[in-house]
C-alpha atoms as a PDB file:
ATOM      1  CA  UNK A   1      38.619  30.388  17.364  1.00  0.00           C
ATOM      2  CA  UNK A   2      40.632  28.206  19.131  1.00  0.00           C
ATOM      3  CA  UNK A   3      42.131  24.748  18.576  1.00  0.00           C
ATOM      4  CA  UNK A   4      39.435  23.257  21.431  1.00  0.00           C
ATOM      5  CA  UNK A   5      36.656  25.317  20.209  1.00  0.00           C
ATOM      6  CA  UNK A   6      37.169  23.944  16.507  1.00  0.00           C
ATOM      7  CA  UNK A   7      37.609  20.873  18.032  1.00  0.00           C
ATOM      8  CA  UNK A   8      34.026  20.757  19.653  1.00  0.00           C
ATOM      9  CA  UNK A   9      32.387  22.116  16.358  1.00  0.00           C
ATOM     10  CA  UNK A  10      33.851  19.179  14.455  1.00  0.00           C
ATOM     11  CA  UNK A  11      32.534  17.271  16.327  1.00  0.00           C
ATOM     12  CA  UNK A  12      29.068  18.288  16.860  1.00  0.00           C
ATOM     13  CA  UNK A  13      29.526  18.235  12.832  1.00  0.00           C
ATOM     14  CA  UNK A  14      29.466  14.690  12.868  1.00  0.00           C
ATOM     15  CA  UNK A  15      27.361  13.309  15.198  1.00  0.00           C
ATOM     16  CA  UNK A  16      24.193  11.747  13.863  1.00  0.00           C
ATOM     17  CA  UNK A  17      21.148  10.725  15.389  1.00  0.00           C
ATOM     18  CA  UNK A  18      19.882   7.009  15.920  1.00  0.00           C
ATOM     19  CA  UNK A  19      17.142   6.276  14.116  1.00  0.00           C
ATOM     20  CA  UNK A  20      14.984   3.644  15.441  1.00  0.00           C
ATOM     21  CA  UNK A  21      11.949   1.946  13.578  1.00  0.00           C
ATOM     22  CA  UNK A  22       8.437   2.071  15.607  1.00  0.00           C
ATOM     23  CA  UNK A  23       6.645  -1.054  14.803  1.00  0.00           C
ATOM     24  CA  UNK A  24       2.629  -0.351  15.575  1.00  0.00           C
ATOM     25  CA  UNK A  25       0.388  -3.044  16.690  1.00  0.00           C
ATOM     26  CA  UNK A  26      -2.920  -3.235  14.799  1.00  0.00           C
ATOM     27  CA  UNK A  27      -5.675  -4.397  16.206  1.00  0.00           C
ATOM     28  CA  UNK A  28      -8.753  -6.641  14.307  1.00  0.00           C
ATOM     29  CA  UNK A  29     -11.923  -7.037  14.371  1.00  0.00           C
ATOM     30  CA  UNK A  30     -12.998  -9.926  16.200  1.00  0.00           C
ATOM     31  CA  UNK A  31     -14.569 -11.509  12.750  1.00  0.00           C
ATOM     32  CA  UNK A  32     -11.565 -10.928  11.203  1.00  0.00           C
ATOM     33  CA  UNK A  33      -9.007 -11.932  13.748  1.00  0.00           C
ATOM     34  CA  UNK A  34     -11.066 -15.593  14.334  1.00  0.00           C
ATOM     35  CA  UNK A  35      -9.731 -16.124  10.464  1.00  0.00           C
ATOM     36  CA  UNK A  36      -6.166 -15.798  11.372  1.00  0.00           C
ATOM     37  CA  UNK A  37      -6.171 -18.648  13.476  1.00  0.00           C
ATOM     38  CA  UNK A  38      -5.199 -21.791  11.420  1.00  0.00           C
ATOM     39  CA  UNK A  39      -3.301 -24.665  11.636  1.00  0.00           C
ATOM     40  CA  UNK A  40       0.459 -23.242  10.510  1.00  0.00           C
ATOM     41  CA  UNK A  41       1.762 -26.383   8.647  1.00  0.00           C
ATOM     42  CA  UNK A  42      -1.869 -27.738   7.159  1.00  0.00           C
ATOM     43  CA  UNK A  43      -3.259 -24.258   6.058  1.00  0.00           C
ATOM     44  CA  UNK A  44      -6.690 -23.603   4.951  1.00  0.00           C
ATOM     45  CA  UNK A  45      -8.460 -26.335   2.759  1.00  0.00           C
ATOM     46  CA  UNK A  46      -9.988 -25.810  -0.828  1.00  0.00           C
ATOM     47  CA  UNK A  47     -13.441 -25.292   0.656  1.00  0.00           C
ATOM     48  CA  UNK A  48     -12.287 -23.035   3.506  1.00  0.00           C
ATOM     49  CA  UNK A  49     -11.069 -20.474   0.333  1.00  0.00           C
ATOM     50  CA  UNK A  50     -13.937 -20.954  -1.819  1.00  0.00           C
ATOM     51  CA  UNK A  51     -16.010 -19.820   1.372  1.00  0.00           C
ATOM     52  CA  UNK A  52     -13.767 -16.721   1.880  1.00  0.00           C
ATOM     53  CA  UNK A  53     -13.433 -15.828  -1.250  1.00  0.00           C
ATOM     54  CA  UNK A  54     -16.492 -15.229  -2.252  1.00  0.00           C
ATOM     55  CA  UNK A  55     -17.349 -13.439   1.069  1.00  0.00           C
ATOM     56  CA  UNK A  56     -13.732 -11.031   0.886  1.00  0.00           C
ATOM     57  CA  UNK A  57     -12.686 -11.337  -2.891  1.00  0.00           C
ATOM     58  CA  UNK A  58      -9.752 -11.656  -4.487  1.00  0.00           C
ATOM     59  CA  UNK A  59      -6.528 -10.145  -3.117  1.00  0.00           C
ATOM     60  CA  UNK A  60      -6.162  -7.470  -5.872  1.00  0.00           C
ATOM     61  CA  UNK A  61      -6.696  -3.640  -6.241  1.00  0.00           C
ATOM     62  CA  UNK A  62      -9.924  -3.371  -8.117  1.00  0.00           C
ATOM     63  CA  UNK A  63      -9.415  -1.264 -11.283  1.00  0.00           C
ATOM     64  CA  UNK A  64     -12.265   0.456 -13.157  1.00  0.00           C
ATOM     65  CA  UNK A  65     -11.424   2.859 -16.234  1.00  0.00           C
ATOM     66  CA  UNK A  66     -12.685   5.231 -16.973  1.00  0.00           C
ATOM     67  CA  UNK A  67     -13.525   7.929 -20.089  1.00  0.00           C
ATOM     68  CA  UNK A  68     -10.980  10.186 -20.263  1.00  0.00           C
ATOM     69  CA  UNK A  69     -13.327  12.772 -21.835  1.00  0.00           C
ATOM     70  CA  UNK A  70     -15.956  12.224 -19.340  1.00  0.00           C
ATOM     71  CA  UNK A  71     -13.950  12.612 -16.467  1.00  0.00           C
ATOM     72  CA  UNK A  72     -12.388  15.648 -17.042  1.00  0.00           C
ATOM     73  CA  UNK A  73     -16.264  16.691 -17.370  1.00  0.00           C
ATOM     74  CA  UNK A  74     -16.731  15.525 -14.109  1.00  0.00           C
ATOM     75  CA  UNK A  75     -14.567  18.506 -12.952  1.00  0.00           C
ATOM     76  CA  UNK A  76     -17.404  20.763 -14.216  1.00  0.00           C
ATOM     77  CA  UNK A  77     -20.087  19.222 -11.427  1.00  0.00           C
ATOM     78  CA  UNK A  78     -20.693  20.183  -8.100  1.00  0.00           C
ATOM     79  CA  UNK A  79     -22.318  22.750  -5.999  1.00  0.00           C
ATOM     80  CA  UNK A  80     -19.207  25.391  -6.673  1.00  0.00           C
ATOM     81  CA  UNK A  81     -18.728  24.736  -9.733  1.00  0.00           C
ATOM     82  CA  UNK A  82     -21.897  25.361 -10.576  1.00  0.00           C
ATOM     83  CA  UNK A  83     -22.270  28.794  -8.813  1.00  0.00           C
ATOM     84  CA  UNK A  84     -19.015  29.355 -10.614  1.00  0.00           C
ATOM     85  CA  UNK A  85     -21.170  28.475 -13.830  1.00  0.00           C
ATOM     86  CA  UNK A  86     -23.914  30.339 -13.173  1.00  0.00           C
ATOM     87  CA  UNK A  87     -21.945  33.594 -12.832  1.00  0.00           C
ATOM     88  CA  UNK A  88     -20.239  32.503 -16.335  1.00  0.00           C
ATOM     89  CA  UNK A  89     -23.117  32.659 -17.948  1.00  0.00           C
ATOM     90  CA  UNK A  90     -24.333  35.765 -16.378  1.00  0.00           C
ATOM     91  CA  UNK A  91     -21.657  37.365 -17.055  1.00  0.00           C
ATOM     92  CA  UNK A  92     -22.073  36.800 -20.783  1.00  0.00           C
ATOM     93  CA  UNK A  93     -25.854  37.746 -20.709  1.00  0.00           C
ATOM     94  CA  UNK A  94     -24.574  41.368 -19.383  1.00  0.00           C
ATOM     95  CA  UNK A  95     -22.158  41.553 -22.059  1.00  0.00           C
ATOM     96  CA  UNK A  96     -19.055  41.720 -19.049  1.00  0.00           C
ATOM     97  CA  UNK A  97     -16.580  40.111 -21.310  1.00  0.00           C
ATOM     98  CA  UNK A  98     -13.349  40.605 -18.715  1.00  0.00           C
ATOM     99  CA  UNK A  99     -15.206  38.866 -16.375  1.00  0.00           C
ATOM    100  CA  UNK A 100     -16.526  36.014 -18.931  1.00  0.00           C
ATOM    101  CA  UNK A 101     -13.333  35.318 -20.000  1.00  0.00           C
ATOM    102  CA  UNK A 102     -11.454  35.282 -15.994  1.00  0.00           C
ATOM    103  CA  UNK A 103     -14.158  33.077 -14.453  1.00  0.00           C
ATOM    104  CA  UNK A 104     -14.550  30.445 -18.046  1.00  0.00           C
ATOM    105  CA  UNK A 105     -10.406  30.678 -17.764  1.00  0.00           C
ATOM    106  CA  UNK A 106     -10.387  29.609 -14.156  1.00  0.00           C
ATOM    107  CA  UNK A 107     -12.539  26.871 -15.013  1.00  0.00           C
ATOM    108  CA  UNK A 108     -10.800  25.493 -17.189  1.00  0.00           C
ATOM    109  CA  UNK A 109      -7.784  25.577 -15.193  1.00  0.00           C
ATOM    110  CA  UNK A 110     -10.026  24.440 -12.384  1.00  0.00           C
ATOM    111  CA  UNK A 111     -10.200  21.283 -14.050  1.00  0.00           C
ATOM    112  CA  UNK A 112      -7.133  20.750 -15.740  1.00  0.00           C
ATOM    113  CA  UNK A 113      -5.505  20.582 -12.607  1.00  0.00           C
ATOM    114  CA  UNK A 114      -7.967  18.198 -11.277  1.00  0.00           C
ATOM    115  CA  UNK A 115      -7.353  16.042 -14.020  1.00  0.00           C
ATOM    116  CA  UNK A 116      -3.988  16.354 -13.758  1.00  0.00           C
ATOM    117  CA  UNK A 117      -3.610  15.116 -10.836  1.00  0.00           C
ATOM    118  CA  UNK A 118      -6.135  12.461 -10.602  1.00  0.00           C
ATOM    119  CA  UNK A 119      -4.057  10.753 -13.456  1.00  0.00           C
ATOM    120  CA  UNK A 120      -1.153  11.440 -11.861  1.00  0.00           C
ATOM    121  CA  UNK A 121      -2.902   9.020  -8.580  1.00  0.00           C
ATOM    122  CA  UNK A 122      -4.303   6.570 -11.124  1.00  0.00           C
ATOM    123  CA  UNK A 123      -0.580   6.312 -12.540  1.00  0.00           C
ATOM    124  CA  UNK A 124       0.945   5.623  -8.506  1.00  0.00           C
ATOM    125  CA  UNK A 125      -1.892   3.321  -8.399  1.00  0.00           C
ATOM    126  CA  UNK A 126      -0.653   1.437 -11.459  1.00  0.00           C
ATOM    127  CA  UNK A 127       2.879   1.654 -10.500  1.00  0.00           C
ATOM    128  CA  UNK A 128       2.014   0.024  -6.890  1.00  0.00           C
ATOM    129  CA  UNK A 129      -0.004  -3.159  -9.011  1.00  0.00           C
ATOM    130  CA  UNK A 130       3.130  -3.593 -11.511  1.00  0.00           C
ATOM    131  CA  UNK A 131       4.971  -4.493  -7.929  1.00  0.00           C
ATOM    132  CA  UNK A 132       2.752  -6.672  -6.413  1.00  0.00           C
ATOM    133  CA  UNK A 133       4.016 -10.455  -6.156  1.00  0.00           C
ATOM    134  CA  UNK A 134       2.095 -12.765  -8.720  1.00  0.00           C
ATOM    135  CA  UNK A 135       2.827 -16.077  -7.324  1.00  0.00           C
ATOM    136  CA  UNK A 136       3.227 -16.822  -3.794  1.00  0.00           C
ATOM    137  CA  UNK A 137       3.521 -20.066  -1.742  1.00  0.00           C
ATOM    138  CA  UNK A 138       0.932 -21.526   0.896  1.00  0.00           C
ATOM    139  CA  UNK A 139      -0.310 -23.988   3.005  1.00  0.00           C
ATOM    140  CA  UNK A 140      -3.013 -25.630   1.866  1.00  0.00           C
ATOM    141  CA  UNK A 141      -4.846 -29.002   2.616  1.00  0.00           C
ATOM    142  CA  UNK A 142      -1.318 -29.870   4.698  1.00  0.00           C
ATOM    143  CA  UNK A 143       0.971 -29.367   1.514  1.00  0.00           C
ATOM    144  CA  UNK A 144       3.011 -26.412   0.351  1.00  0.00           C
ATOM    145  CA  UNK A 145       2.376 -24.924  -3.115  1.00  0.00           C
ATOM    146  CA  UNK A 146       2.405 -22.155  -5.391  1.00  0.00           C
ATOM    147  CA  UNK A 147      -0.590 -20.253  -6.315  1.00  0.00           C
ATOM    148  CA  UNK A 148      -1.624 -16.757  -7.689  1.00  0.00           C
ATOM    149  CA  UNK A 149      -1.542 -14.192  -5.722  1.00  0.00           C
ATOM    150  CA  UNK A 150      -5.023 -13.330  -6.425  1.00  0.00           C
ATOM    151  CA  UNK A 151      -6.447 -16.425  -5.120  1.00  0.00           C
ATOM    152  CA  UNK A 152      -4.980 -15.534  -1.185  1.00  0.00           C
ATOM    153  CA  UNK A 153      -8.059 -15.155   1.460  1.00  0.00           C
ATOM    154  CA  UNK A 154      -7.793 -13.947   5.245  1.00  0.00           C
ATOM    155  CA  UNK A 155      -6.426 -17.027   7.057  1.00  0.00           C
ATOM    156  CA  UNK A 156      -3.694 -18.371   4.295  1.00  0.00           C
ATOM    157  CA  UNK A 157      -0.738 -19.143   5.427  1.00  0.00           C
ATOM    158  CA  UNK A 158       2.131 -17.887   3.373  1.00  0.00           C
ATOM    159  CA  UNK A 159       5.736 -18.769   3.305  1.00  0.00           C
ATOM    160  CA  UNK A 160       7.795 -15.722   2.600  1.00  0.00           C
ATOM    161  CA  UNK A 161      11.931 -16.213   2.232  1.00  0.00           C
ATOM    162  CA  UNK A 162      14.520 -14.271   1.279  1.00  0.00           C
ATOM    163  CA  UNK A 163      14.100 -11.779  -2.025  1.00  0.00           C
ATOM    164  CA  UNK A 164      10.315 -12.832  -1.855  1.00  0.00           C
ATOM    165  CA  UNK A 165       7.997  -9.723  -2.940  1.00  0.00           C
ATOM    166  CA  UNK A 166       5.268  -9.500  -0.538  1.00  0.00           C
ATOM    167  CA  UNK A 167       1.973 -10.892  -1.685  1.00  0.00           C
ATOM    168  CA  UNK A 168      -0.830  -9.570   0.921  1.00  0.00           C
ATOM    169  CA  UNK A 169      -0.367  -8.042   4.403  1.00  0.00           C
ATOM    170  CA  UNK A 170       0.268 -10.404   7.129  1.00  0.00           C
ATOM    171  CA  UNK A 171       1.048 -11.479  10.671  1.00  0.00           C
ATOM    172  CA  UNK A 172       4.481 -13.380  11.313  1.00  0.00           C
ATOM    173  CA  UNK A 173       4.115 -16.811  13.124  1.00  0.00           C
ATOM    174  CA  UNK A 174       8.071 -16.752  13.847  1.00  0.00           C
ATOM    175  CA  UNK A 175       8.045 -20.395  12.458  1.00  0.00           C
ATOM    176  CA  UNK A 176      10.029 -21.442   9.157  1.00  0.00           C
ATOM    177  CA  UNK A 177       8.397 -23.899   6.497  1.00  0.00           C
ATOM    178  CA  UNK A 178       9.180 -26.890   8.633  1.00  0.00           C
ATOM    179  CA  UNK A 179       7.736 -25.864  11.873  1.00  0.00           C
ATOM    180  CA  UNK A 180      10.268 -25.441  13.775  1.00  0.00           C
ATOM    181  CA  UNK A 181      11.607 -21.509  15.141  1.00  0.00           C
ATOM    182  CA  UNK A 182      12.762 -19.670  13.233  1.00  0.00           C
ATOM    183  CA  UNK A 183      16.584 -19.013  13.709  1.00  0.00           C
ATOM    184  CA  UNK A 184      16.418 -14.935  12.260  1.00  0.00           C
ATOM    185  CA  UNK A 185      14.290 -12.025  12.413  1.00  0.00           C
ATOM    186  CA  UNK A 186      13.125 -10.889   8.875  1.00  0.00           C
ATOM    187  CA  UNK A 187      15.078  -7.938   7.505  1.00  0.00           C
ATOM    188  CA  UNK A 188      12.003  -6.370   5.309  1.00  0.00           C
ATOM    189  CA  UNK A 189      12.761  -3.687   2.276  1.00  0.00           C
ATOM    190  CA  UNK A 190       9.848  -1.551   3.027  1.00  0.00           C
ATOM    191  CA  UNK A 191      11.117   1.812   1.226  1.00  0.00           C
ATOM    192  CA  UNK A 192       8.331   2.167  -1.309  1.00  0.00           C
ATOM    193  CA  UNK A 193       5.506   2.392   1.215  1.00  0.00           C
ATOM    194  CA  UNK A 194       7.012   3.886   4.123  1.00  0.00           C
ATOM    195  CA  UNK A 195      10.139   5.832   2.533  1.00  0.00           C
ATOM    196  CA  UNK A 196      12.986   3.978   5.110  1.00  0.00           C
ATOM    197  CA  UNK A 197      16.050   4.016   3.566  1.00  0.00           C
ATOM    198  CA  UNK A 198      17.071   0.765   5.318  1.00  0.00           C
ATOM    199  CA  UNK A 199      15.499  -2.172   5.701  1.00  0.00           C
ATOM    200  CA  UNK A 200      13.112  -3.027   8.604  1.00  0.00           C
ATOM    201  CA  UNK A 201      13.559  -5.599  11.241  1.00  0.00           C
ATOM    202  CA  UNK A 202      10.190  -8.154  11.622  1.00  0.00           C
ATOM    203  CA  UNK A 203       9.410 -10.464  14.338  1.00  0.00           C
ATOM    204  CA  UNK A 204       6.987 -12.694  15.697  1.00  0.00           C
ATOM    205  CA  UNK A 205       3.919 -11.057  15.781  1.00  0.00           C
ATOM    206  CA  UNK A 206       4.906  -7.897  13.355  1.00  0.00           C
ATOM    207  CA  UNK A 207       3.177  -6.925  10.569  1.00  0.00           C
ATOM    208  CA  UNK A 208       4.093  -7.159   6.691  1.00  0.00           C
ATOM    209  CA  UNK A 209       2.813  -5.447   4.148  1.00  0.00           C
ATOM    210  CA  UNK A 210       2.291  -6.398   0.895  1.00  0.00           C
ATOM    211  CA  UNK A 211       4.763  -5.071  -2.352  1.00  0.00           C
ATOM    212  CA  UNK A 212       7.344  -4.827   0.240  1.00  0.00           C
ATOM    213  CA  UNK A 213      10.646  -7.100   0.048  1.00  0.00           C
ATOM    214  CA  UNK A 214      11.765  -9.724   1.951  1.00  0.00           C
ATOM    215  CA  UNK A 215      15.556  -8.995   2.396  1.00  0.00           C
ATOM    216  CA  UNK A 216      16.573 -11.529   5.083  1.00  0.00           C
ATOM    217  CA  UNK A 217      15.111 -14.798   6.331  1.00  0.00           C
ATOM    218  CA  UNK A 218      12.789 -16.826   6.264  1.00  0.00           C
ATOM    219  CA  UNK A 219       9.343 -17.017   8.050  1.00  0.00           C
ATOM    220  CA  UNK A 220       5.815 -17.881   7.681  1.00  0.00           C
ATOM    221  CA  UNK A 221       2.731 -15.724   8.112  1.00  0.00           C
ATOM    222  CA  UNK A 222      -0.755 -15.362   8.159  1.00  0.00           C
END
């Protein structure tokens, strides 16, 4: 090979491709996206989140345990699984012992795997909740304060700032805590939901999602 020719093949070697994050609009309901629509620097008023929370609920994951025992039974339900059954048993009436013990083996497995990896979800679930934000700050009644999380409703307006965890998904106004523009773009850690490696530019207008990271700026949202 000659000196040229290694020449282009080190180089192709080390090129690397641009990548460039794609943000996607989302569009609302129209009974949803009336809620969004409040004043930035007075923020919803203490009967305004009464109302919507009892209509949306609290802004947490719902978590309902369950019986370890009984849901590994719940593997042995079903239409299949009880065809599967039914030749088990029939199998055993007949005295066909190989094919007892294959078909009462692969239900077994059946549901061990199940169960595996239903725990396996419920344990991502749990992981997710240990990252969500537990106090946030928001507009209310004109003043800015600190509440739980869990209290947020549709409409709230949020202040997020630099190293802030984010507490619920959210529009960006492009405005900082004073009302005036904001001077930056948001840099948003976002790994954990998406898988970027880098952090993501946000904008007016952009969404946020909640358990992601605020790694630049300051803004508020909605």
């Amino acid at each position: 090979m000659s000196a040229n020719e290694k020449k282009v093949v080190n180089e192709k070697a080390t090129e690397f491709e641009d990548h460039h994050h794609v943000e996607v609009s989302e569009d609302l309901p129209p009974e949803l996206e009336a809620l969004l629509h409040a004043e930035p620097l007075q923020g919803l008023s203490a009967a305004e989140v009464e109302e919507r929370t009892a209509q949306f609920g609290r802004n947490e994951i719902s978590e309902k345990k369950t019986n370890p025992f009984l849901k590994f039974l719940s593997y042995f339900t079903g239409a299949i699984a009880y065809l599967i059954e039914l030749a088990f048993i029939l199998s055993g009436v007949v005295e066909d012992w190989v094919d007892f013990g294959i078909i009462g083996g692969l239900l077994i497995i059946n549901a061990l795997i199940g169960f595996i990896e239903e725990s396996k979800a419920d344990a991502a679930l749990d992981a997710l909740k240990n990252t969500l934000a537990l106090k946030s700050r928001v507009f209310r009644d004109g003043k800015l304060i600190e509440v739980e999380s869990a209290t947020l409703v549709p409409g709230d307006i949020i202040a997020v700032r630099l190293g802030d965890i984010i507490p619920a998904d959210g529009r960006l106004l492009g405005i900082s805590v004073d009302g005036s523009d904001s001077e930056v773009n948001l840099q948003v850690d976002q790994s954990a939901l998406t898988g970027e490696s880098l952090p993501v530019e946000k904008k007016k207008g952009d969404t946020i999602y909640s358990s992601s990271i605020c790694k630049q700026g300051q803004m508020l949202a909605v």
